[in-house]
N, C-alpha and C. Protein backbone atom coordinates (compact mmCIF):
# COMPACT_ATOMS: atom_id res chain seq x y z
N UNK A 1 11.82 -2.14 24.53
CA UNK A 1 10.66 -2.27 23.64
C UNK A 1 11.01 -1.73 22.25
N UNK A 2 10.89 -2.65 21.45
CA UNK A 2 10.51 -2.07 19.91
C UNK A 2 9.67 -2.07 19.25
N UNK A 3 9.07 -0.57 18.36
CA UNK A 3 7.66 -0.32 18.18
C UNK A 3 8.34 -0.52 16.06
N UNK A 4 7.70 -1.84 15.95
CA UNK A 4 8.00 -1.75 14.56
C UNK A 4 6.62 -1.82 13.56
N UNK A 5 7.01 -1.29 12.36
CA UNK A 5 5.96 -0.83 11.53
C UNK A 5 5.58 -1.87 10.09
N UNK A 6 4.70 -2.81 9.97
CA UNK A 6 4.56 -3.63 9.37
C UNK A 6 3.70 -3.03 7.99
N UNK A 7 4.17 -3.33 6.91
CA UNK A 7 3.32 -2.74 5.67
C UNK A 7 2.63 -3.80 4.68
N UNK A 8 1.32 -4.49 4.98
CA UNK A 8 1.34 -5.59 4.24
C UNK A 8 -0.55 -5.67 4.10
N UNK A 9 -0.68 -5.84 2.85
CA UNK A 9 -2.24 -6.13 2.87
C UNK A 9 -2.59 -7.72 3.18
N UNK A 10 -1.82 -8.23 3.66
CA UNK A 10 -2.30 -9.85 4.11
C UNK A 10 -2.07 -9.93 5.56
N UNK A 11 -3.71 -10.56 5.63
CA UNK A 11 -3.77 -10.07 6.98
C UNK A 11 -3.36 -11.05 7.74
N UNK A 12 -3.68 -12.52 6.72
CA UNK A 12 -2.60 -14.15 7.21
C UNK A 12 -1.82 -13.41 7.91
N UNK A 13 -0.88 -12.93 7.06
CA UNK A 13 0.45 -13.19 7.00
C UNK A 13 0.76 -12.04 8.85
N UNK A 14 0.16 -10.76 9.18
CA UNK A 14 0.38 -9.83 9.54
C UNK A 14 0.19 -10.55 10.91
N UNK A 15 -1.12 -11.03 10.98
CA UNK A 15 -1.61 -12.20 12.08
C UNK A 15 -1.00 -12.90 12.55
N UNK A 16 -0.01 -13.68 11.81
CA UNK A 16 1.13 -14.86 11.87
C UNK A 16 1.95 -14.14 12.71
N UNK A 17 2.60 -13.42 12.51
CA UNK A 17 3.66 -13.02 12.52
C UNK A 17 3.60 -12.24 13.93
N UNK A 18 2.14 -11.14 14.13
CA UNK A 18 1.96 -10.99 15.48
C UNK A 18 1.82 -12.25 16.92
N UNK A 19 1.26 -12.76 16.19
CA UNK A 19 1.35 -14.06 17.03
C UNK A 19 2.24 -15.08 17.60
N UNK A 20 3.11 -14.66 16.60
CA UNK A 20 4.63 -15.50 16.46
C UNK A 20 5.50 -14.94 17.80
N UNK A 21 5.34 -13.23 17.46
CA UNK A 21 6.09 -12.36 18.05
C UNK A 21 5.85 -12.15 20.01
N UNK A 22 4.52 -12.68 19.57
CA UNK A 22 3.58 -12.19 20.94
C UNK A 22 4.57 -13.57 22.37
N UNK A 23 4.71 -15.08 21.31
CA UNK A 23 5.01 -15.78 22.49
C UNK A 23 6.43 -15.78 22.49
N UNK A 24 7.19 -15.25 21.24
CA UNK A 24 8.82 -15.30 21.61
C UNK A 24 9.17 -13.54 21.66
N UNK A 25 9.28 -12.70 20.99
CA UNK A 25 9.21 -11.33 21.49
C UNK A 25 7.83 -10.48 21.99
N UNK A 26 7.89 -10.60 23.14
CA UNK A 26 6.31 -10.04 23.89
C UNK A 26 6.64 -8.60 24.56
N UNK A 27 7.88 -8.28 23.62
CA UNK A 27 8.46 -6.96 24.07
C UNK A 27 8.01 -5.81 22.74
N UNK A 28 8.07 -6.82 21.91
CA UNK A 28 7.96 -6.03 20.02
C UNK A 28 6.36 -5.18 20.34
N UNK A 29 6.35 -3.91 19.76
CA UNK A 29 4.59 -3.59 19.73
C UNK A 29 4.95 -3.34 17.91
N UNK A 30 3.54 -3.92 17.16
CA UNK A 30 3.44 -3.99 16.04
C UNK A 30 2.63 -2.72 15.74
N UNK A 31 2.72 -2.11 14.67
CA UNK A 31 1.85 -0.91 14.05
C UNK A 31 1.78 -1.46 12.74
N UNK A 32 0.07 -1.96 12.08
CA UNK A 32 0.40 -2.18 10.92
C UNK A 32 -0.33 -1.00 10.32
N UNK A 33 -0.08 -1.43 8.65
CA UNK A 33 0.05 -0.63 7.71
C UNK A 33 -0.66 -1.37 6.67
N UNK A 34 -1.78 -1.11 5.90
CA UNK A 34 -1.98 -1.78 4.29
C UNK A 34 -1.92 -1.46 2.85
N UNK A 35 -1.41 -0.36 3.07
CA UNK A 35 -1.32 0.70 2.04
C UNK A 35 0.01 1.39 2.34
N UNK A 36 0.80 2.11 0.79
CA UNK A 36 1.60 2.70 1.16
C UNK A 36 1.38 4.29 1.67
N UNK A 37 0.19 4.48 1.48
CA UNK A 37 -0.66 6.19 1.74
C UNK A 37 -0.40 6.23 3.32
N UNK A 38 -0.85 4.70 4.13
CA UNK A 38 -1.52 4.82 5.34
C UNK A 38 -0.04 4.34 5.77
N UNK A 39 0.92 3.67 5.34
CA UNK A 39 1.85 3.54 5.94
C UNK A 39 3.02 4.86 6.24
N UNK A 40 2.98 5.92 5.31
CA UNK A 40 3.58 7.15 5.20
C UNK A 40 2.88 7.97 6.35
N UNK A 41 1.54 7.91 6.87
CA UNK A 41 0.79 8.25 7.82
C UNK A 41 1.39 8.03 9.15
N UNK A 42 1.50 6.65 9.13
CA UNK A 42 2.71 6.26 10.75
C UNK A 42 4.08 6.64 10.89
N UNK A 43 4.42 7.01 9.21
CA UNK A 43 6.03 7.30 9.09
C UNK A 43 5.79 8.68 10.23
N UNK A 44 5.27 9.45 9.39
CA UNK A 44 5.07 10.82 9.94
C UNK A 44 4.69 10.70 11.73
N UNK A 45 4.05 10.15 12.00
CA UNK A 45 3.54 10.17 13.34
C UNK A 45 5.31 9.69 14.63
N UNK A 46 6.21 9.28 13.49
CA UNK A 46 7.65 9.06 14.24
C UNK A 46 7.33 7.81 15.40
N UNK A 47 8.47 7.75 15.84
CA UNK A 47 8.48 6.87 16.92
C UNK A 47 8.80 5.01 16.74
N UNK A 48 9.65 5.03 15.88
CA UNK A 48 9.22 3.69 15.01
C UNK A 48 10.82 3.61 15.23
N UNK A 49 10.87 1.75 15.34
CA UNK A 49 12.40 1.38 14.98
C UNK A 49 12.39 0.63 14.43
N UNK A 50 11.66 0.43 13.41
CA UNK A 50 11.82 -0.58 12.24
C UNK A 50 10.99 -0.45 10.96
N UNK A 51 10.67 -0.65 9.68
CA UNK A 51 9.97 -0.83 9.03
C UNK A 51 9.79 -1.91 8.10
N UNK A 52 8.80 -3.18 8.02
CA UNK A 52 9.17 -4.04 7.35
C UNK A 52 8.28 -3.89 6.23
N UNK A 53 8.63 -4.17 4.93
CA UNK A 53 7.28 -3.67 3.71
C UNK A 53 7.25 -4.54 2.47
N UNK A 54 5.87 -4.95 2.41
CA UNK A 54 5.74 -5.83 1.52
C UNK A 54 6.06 -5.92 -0.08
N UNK A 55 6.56 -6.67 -0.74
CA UNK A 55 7.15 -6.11 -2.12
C UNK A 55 5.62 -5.23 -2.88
N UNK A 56 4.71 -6.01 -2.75
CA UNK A 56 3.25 -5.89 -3.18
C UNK A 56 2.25 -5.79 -2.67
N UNK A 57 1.94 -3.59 -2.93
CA UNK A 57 1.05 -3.31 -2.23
C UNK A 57 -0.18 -2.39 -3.27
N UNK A 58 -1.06 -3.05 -2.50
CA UNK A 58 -2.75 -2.51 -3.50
C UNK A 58 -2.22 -0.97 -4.15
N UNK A 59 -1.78 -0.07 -3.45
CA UNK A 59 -1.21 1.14 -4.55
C UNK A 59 -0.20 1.93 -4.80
N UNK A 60 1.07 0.92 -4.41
CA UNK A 60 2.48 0.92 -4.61
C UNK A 60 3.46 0.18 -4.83
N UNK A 61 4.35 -0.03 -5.35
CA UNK A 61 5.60 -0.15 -5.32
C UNK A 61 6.14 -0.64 -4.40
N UNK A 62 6.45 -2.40 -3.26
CA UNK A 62 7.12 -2.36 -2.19
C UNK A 62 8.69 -1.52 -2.22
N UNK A 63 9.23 -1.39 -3.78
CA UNK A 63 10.43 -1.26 -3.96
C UNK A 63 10.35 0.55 -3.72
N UNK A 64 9.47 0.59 -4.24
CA UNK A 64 9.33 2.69 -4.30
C UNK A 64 9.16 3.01 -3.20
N UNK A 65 8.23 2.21 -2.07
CA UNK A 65 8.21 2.95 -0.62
C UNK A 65 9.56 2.69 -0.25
N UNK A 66 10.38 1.93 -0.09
CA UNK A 66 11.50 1.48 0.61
C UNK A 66 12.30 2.45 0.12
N UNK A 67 12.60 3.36 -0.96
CA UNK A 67 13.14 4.31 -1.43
C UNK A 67 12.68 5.28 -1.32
N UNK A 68 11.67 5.58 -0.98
CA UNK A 68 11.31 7.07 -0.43
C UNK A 68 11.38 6.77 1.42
N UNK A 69 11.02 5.88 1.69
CA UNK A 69 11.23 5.73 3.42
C UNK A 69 12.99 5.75 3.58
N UNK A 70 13.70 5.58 3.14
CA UNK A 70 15.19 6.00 2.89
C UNK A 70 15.80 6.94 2.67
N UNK A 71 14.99 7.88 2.37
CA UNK A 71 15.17 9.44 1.40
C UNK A 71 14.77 10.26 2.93
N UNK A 72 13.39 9.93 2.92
CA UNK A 72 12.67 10.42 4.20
C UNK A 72 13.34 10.52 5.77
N UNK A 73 13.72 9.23 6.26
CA UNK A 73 14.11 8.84 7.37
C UNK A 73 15.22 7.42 7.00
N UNK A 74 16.11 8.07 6.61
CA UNK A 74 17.30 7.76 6.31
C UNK A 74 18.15 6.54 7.57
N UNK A 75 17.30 6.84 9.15
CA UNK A 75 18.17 6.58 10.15
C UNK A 75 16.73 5.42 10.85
N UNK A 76 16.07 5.02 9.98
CA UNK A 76 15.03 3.98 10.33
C UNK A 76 15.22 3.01 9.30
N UNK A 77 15.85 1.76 9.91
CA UNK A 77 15.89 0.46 9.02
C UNK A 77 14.85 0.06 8.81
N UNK A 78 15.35 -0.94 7.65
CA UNK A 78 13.97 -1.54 6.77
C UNK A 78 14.37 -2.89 6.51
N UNK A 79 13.51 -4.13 5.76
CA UNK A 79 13.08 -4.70 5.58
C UNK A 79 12.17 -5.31 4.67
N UNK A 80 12.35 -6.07 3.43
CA UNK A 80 12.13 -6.18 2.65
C UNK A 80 11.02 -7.68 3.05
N UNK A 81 9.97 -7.29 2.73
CA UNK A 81 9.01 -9.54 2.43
C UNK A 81 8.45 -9.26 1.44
N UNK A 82 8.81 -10.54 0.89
CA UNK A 82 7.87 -10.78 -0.20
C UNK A 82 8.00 -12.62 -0.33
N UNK A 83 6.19 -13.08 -1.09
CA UNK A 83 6.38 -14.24 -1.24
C UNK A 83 7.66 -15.19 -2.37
N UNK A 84 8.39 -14.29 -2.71
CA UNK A 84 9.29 -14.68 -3.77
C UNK A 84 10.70 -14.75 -2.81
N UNK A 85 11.26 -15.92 -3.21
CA UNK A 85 12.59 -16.03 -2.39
C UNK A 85 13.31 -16.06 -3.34
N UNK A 86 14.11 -15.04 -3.89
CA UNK A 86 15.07 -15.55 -4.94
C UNK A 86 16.38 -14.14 -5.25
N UNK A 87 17.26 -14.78 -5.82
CA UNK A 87 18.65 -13.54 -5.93
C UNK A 87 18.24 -12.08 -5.92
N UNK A 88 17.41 -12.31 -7.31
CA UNK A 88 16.74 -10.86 -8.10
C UNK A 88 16.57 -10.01 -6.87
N UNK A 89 15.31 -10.65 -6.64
CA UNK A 89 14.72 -9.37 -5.43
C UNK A 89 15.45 -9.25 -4.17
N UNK A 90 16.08 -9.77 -3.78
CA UNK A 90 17.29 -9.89 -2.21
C UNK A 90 18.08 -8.65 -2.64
N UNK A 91 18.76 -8.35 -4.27
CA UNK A 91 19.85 -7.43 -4.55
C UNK A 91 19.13 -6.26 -4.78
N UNK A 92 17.55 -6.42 -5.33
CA UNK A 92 17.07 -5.07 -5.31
C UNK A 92 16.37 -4.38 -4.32
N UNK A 93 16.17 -4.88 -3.32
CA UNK A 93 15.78 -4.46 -2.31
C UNK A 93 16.55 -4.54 -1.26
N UNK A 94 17.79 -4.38 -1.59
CA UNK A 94 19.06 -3.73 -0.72
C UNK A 94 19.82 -2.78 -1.65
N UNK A 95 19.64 -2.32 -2.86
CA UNK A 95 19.86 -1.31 -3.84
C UNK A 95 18.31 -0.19 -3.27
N UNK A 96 17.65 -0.79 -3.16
CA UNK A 96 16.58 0.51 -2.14
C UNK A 96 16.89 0.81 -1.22
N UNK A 97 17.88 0.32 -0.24
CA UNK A 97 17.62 0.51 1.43
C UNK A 97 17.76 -0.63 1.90
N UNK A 98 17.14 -1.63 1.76
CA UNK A 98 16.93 -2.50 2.80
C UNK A 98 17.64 -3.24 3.49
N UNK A 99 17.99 -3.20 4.60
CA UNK A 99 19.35 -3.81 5.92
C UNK A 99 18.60 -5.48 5.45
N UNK A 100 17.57 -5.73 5.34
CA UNK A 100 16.85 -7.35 5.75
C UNK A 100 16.14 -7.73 4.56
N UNK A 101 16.05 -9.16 4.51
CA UNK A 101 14.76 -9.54 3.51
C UNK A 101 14.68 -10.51 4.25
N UNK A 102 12.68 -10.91 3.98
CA UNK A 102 12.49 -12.06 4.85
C UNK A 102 11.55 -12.54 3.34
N UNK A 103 11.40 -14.14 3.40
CA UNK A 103 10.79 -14.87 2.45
C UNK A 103 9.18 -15.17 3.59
N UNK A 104 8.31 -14.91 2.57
CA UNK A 104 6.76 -15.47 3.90
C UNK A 104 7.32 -16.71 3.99
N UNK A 105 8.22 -17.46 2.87
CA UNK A 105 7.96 -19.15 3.29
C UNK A 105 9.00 -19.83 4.72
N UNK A 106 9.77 -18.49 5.03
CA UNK A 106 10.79 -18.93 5.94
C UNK A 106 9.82 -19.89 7.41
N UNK A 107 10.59 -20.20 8.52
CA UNK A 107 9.93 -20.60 9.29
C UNK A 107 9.41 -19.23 10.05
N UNK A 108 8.48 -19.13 11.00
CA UNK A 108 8.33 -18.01 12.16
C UNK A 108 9.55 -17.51 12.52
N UNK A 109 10.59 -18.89 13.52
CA UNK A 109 11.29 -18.34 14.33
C UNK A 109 12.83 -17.78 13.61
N UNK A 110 12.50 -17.96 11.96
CA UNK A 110 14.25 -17.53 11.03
C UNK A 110 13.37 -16.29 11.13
N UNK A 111 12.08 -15.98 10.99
CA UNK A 111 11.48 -14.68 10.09
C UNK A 111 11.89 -13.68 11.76
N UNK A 112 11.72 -13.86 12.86
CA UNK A 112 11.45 -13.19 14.29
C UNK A 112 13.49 -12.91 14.75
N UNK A 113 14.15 -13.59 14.15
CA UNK A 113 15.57 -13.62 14.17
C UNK A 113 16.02 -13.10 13.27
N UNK A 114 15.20 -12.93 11.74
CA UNK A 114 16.07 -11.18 11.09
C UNK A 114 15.61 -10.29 11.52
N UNK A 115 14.17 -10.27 11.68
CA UNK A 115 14.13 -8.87 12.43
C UNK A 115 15.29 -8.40 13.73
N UNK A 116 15.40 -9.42 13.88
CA UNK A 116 15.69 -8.75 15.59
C UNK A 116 17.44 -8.85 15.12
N UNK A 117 17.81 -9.00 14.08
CA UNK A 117 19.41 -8.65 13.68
C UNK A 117 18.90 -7.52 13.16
N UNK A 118 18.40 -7.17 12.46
CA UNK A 118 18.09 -5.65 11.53
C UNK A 118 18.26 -4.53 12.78
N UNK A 119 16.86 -4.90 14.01
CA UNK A 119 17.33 -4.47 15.23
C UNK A 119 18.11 -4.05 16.14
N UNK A 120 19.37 -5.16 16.02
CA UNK A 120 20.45 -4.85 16.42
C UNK A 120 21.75 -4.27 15.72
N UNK A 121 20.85 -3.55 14.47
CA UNK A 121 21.94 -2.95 13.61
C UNK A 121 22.71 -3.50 12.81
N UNK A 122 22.32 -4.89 12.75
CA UNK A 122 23.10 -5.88 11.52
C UNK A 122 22.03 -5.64 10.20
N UNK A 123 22.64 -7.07 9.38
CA UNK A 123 21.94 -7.11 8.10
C UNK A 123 21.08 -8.63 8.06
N UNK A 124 20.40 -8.56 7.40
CA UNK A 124 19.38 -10.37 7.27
C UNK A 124 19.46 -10.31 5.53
N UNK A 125 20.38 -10.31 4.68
CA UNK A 125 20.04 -10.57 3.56
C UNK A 125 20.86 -11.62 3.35
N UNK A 126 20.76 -12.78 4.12
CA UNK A 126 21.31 -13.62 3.31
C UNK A 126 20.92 -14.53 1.87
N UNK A 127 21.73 -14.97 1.09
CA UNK A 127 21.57 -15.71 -0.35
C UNK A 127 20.67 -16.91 -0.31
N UNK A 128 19.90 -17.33 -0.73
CA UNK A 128 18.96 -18.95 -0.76
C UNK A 128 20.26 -19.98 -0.92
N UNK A 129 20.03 -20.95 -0.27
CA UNK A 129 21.18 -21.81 -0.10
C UNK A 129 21.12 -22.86 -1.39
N UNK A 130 22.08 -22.99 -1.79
CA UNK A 130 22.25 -23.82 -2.95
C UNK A 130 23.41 -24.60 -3.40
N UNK A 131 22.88 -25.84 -3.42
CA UNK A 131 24.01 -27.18 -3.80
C UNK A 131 24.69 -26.73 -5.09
N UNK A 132 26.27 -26.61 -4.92
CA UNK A 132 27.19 -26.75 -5.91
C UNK A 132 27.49 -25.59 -6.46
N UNK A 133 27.08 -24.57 -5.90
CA UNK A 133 27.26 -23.11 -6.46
C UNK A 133 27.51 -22.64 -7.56
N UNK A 134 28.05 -21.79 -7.99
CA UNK A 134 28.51 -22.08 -9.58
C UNK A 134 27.32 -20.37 -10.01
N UNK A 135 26.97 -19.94 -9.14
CA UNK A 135 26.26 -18.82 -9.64
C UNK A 135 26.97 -17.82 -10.13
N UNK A 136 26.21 -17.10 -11.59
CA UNK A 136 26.64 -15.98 -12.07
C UNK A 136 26.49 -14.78 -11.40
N UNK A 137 27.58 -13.67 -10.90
CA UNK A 137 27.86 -12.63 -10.27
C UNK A 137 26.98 -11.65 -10.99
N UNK A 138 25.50 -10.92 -10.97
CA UNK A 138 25.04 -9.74 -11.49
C UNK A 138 25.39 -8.68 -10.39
N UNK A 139 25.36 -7.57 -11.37
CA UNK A 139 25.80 -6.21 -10.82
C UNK A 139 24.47 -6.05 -10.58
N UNK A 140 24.16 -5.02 -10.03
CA UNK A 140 22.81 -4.12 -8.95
C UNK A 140 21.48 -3.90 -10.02
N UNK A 141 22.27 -3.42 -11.28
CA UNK A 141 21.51 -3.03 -12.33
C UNK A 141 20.86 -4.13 -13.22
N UNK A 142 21.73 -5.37 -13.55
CA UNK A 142 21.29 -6.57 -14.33
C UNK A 142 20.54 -7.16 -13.10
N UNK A 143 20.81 -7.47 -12.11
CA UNK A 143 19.53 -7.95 -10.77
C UNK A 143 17.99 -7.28 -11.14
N UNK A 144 18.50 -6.32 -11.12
CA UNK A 144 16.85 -5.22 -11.28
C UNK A 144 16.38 -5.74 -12.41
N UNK A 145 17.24 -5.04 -13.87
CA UNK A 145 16.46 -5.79 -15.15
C UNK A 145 15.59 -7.29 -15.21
N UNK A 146 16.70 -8.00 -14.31
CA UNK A 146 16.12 -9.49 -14.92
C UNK A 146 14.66 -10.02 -13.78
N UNK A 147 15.22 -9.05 -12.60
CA UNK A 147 13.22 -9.32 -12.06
C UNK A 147 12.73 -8.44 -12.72
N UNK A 148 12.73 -7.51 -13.26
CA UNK A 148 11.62 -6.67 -13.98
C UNK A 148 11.27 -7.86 -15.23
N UNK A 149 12.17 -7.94 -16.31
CA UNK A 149 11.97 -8.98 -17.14
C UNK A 149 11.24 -10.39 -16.69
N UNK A 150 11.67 -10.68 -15.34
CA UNK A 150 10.64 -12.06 -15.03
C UNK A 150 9.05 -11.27 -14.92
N UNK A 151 8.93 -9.84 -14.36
CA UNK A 151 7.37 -9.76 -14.20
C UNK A 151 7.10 -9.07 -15.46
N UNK A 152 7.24 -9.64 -16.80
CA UNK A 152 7.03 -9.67 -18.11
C UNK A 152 6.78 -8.06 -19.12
N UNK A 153 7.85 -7.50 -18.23
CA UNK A 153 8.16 -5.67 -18.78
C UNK A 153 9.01 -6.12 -19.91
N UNK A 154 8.97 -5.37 -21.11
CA UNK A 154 9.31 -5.17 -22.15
C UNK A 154 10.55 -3.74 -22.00
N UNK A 155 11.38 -3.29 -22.81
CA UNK A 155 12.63 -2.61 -22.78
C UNK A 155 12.13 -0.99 -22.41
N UNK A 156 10.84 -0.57 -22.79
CA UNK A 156 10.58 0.35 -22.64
C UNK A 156 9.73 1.06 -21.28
N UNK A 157 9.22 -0.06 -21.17
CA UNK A 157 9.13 -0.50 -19.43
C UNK A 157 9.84 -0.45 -18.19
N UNK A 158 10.72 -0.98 -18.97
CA UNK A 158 11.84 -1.39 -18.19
C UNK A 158 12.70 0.19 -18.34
N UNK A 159 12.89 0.62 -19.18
CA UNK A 159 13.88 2.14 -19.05
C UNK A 159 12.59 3.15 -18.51
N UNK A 160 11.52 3.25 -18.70
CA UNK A 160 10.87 4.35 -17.75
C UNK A 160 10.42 4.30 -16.41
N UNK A 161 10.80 2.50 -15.89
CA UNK A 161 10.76 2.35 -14.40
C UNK A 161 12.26 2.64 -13.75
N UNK A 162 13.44 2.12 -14.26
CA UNK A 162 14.54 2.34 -13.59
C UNK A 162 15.56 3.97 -14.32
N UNK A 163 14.70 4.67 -15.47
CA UNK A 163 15.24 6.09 -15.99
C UNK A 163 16.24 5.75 -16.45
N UNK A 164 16.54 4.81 -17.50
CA UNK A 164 17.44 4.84 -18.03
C UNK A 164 17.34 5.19 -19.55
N UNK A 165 18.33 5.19 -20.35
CA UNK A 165 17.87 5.04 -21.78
C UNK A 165 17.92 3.35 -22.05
N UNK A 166 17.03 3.57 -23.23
CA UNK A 166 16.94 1.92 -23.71
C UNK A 166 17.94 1.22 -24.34
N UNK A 167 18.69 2.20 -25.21
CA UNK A 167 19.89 1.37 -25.79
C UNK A 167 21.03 1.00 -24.31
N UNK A 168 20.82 1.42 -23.00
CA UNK A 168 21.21 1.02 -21.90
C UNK A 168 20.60 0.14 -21.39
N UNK A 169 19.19 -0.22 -21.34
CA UNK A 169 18.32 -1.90 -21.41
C UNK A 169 19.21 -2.82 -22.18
N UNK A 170 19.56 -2.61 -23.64
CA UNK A 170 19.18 -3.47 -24.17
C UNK A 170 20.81 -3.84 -24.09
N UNK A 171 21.74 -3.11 -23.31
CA UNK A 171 23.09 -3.24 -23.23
C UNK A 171 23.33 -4.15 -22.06
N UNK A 172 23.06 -3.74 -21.05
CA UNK A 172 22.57 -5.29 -19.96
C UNK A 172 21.82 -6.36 -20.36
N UNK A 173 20.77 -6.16 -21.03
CA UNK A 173 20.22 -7.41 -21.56
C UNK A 173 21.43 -8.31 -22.11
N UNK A 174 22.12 -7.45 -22.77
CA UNK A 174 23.14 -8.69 -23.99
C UNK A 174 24.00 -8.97 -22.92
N UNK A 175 24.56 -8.44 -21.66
CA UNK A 175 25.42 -9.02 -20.70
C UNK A 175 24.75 -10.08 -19.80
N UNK A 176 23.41 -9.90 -20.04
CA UNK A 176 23.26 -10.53 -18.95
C UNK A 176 22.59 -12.43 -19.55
N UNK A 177 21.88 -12.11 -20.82
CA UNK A 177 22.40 -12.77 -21.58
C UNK A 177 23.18 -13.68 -21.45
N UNK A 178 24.81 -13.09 -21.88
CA UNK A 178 26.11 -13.37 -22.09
C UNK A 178 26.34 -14.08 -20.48
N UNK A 179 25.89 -14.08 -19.43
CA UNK A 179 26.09 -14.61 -18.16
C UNK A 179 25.22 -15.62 -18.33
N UNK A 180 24.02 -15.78 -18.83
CA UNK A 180 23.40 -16.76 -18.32
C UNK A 180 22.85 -17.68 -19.74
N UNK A 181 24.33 -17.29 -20.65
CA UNK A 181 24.53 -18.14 -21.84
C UNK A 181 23.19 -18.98 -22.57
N UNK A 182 22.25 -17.43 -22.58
CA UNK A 182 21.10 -17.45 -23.20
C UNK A 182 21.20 -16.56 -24.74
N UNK A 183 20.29 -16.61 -25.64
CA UNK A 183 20.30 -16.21 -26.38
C UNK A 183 18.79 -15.59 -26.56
N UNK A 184 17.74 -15.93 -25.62
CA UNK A 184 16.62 -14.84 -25.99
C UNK A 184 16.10 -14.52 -24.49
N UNK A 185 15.41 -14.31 -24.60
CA UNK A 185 14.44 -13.55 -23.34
C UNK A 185 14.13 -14.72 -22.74
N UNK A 186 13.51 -15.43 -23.28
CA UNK A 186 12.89 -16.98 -22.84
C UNK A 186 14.09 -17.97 -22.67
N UNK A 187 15.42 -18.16 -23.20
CA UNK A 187 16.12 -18.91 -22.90
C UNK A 187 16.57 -18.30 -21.11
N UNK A 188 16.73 -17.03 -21.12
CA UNK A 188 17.40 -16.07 -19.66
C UNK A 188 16.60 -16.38 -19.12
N UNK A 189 15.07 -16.46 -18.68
CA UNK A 189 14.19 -16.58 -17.41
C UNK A 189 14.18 -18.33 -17.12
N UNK A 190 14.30 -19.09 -18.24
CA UNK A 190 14.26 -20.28 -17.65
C UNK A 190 15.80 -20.49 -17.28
N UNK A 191 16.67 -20.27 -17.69
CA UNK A 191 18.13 -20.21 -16.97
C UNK A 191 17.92 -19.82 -15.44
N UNK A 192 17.64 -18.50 -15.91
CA UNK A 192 17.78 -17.62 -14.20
C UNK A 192 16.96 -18.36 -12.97
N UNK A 193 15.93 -19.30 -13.61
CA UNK A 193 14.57 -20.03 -12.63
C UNK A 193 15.78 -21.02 -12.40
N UNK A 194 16.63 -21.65 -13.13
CA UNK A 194 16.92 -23.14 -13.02
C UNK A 194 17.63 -22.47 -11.71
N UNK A 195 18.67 -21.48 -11.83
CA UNK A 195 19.84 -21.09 -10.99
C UNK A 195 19.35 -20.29 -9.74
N UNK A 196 17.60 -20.22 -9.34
CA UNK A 196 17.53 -19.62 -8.26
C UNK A 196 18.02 -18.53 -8.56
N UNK A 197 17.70 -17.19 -9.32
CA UNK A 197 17.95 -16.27 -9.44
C UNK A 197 16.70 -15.22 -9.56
N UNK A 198 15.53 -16.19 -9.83
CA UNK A 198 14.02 -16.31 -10.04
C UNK A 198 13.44 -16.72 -9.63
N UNK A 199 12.37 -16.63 -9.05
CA UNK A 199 11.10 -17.52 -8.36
C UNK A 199 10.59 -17.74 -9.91
């Protein structure tokens, strides 16, 4: 039996997924969570072999819990969902912790088969599949910037969420840029959308 810990204010989605689990793993017991307050509540209560957590929650950070549930209980895998399937968030939410990412749009039975690799101590982050490859290699740090930059943070934003200094923003910006052979802000997000690097 595995008692895993679901963190998600959609209750679709939480529903689905129990249901999914109920006729192909009828071994899984679910504990959900809708908040990151009430999900730190079950952390504490122990007993958990999994945690899966939504990027977007009513009063957190999916990316900040996954980094403090890492800090916390270091030896309980995680799991990244969010409705966005794309490079950005896959690299930053395995720069938090996360062994897995699942897309809501996957089918049931891909979404019930990472869990149960995360489970078995593997990883589920694989890349969105894409004809002709040709993708630009970002480091951990330009991944982060350029989803922060798609959810429309400005440089100063952007250095007091990831603690950096800004003339260090604006030094990845020009690399990253320079990768995706843009020249403004608006040329990089529609690049990065064309290349699946962006939802």
């Amino acid at each position: 039996m595995a008692r895993i810990l679901v963190v998600d204010d959609h209750p679709l989605f939480c529903e689905g997924l129990e249901h999914a689990a109920r006729r192909l793993r009828p071994e899984w017991v679910f504990v959900f969570a809708h908040t990151a307050s009430s999900a730190r509540r079950a952390l504490a209560g122990g007993d958990l072999d999994l945690a899966i957590v939504d990027v977007g929650l009513p009063d957190a950070d999916g990316f900040s819990l996954l980094r403090s549930i890492a800090v916390d209980f270091p030896d309980l895998p995680q799991v990244l969902i969010s409705g966005r399937n794309d490079a950005a968030v896959r690299v930053r939410a395995t720069t938090c912790g996360a062994r897995g990412f699942i897309a809501k749009t996957m089918p049931p039975v891909a979404i019930l088969e990472s869990i149960e690799a995360v489970l078995g101590g593997g990883r589920a982050v694989e890349p969105p599949q894409r004809l002709g490859g040709g993708l630009p290699k970002l480091s951990t740090r330009q991944a982060e910037i350029l989803d922060l930059l798609s959810e429309g943070h400005g440089n100063k934003e952007i250095r007091h969420r990831l603690g950096i200094a800004e003339r260090t923003v604006r030094s990845h910006l020009t690399e990253l840029f320079q990768l995706l052979d843009a020249h403004s802000r608006t040329q990089a997000l529609i690049r990065a959308r064309e290349l699946g690097l962006i939802a």
